[in-house]
C-alpha atoms as a PDB file:
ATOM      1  CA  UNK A   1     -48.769  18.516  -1.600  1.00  0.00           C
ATOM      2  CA  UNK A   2     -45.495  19.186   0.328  1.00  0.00           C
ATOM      3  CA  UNK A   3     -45.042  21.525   3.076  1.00  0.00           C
ATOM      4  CA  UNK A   4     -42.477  24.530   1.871  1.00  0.00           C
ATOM      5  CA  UNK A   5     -40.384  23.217   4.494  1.00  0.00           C
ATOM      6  CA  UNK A   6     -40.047  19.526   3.038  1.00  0.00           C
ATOM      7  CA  UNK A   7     -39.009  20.947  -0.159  1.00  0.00           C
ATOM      8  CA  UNK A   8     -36.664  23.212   1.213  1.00  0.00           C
ATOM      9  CA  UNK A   9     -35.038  19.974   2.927  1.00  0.00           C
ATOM     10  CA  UNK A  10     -34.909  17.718   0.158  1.00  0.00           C
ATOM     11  CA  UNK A  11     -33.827  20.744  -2.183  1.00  0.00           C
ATOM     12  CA  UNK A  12     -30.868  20.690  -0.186  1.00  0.00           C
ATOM     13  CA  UNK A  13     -29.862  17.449   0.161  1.00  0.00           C
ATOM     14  CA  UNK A  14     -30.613  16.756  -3.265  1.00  0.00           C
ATOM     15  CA  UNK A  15     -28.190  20.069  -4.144  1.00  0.00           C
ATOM     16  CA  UNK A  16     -25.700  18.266  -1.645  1.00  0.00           C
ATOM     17  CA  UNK A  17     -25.403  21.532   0.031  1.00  0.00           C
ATOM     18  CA  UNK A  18     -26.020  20.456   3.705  1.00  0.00           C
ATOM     19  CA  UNK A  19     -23.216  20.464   6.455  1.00  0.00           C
ATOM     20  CA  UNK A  20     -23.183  19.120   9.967  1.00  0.00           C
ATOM     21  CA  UNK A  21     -21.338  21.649  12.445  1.00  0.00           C
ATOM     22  CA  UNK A  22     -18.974  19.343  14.402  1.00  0.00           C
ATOM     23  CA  UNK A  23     -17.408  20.661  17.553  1.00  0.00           C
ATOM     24  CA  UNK A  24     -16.621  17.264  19.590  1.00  0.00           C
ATOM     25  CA  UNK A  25     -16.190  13.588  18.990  1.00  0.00           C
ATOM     26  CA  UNK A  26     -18.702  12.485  15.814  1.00  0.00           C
ATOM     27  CA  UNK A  27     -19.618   9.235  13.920  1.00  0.00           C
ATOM     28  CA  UNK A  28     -20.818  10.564  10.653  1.00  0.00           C
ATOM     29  CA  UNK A  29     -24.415   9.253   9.571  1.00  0.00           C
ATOM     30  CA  UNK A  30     -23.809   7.711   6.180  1.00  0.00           C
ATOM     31  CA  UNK A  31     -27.752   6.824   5.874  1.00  0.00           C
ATOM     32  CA  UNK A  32     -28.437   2.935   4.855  1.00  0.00           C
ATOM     33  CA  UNK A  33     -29.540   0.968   2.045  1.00  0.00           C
ATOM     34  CA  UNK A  34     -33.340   2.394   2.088  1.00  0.00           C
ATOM     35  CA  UNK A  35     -31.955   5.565   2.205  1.00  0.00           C
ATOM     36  CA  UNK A  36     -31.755   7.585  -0.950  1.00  0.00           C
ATOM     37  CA  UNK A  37     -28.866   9.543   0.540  1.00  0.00           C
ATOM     38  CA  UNK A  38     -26.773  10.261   3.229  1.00  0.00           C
ATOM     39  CA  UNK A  39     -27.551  12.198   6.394  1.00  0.00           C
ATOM     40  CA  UNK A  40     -23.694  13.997   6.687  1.00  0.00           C
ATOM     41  CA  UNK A  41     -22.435  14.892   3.669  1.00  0.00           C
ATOM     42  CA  UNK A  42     -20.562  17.524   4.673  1.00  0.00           C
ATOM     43  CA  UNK A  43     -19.045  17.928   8.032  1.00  0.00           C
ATOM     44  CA  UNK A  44     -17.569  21.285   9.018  1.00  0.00           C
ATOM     45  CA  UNK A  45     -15.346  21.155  11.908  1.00  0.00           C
ATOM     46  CA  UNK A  46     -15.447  24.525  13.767  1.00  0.00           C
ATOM     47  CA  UNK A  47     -13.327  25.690  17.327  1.00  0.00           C
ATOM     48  CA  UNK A  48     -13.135  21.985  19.065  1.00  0.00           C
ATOM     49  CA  UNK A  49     -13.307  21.883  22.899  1.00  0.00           C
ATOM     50  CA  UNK A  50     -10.805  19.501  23.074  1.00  0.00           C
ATOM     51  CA  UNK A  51      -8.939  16.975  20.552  1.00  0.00           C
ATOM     52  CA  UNK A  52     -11.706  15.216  18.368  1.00  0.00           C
ATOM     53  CA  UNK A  53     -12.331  12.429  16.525  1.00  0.00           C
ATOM     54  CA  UNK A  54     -14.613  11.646  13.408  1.00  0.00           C
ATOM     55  CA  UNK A  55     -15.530   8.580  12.468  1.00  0.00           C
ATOM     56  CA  UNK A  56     -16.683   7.487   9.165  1.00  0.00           C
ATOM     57  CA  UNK A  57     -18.054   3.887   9.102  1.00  0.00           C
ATOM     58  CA  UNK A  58     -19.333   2.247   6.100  1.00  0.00           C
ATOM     59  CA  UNK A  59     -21.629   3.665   3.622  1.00  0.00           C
ATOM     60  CA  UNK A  60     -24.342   2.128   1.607  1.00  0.00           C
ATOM     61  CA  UNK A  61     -24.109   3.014  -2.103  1.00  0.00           C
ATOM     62  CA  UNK A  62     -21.381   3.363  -4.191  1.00  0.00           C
ATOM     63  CA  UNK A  63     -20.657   6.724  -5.259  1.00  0.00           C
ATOM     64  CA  UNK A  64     -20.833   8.491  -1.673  1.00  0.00           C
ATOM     65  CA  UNK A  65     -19.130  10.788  -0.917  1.00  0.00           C
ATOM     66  CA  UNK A  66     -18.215  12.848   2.405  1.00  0.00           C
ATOM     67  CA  UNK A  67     -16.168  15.792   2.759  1.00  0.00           C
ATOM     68  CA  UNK A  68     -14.740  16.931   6.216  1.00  0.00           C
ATOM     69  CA  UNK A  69     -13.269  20.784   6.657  1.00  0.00           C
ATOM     70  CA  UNK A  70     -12.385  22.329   9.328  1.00  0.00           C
ATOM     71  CA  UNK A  71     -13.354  26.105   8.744  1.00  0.00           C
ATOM     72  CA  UNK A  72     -11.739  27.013  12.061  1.00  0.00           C
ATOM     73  CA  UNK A  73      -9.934  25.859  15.186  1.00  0.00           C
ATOM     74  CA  UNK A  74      -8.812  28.728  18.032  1.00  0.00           C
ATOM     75  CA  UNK A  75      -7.439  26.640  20.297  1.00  0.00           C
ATOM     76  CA  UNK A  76      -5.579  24.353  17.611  1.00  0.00           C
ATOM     77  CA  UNK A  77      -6.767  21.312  18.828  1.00  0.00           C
ATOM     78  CA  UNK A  78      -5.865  17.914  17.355  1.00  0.00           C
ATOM     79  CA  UNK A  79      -8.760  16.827  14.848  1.00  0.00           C
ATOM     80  CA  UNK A  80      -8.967  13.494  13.724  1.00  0.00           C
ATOM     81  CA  UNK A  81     -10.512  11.614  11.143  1.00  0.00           C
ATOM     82  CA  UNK A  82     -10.917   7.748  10.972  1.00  0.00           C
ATOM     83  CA  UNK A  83     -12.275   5.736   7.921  1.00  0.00           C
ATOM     84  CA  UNK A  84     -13.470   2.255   9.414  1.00  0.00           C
ATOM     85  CA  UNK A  85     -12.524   0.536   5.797  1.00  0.00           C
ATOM     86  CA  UNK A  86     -10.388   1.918   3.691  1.00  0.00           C
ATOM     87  CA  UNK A  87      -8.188   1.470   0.528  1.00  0.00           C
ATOM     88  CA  UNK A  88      -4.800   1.500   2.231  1.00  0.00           C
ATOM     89  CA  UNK A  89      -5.334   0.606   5.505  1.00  0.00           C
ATOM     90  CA  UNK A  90      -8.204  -0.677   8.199  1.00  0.00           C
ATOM     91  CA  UNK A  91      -8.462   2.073   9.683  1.00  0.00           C
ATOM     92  CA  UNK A  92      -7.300   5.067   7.781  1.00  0.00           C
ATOM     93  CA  UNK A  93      -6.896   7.990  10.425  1.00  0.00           C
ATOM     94  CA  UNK A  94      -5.130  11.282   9.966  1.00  0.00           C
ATOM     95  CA  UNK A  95      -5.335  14.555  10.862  1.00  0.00           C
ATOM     96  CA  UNK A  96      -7.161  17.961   9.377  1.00  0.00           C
ATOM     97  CA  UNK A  97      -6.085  20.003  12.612  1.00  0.00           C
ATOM     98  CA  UNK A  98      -5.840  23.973  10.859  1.00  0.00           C
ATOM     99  CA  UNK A  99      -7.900  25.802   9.180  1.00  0.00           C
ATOM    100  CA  UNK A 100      -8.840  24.966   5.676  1.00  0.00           C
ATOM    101  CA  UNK A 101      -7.268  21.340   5.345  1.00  0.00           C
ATOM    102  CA  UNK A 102      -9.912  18.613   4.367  1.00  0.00           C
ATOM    103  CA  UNK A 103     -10.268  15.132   3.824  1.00  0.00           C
ATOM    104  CA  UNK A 104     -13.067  13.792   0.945  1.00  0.00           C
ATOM    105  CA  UNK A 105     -13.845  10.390   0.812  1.00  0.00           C
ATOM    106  CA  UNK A 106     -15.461   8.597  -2.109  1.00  0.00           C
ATOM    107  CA  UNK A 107     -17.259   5.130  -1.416  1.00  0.00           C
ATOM    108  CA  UNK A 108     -16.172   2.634  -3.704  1.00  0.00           C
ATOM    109  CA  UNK A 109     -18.625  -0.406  -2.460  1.00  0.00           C
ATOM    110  CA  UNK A 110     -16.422  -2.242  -0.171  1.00  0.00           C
ATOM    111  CA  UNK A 111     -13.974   0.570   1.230  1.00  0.00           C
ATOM    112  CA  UNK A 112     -13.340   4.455   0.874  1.00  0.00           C
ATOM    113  CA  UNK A 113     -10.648   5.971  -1.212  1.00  0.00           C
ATOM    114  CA  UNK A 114      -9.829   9.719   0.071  1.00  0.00           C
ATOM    115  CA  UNK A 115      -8.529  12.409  -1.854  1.00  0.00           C
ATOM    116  CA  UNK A 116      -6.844  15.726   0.104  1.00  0.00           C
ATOM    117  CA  UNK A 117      -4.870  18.487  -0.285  1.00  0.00           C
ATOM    118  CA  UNK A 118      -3.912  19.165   3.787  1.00  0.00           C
ATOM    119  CA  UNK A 119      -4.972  15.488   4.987  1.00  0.00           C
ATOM    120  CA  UNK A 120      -2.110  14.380   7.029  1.00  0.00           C
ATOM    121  CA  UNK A 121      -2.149  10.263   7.329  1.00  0.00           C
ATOM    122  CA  UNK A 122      -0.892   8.909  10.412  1.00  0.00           C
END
């Protein structure tokens, strides 16, 4: 039988309800092909040290998603996001830099396709 613990943790990935505080330079962990999901699915950017990047490489399914937020940022540092392949360019990178703008991406199998609100491109 499963500890309490184990449930809890695959409860909440299952739920997608996870989150990865991110306060400095990150390469998200998109799991791989034995995986049966990602590690980051959602990253929460929150006060930044200094200007930051993310990194989203490939992921392994299509379907995936990722959604990066940044909930809060003092010192209004630059915060950017990269998408190794994606539909428009190779790299994508723009900015989510105040609070409340977000970038989601949505793996389509060979490249990611983002949807946003407050995503500035670059």
């Amino acid at each position: 039988m499963a500890s309490a613990g184990n449930w809890f943790y695959t409860e909440k990935r299952a739920l997608d309800t996870s989150k990865t505080t991110v306060n400095a330079d990150y390469t998200a962990k998109l799991g791989s092909a034995d995986d049966l999901f990602m590690i980051d699915r959602v990253l929460e950017v929150i006060d930044p040290a200094d200007n930051t990047t993310i990194t989203v490489g490939d992921a392994s399914s299509i379907g995936q998603e990722i959604i990066i937020v940044t909930s809060s940022n003092d010192n209004s540092k630059t915060v950017t996001v990269s998408f190794t392949h994606h539909s428009t360019s190779d790299p994508e990178t723009g900015t989510i830099s105040t609070v409340d703008q977000y970038v989601r991406g949505l793996w389509t199998g060979t490249e990611w396709v983002t949807e946003s609100g407050s995503w500035t491109t670059e």
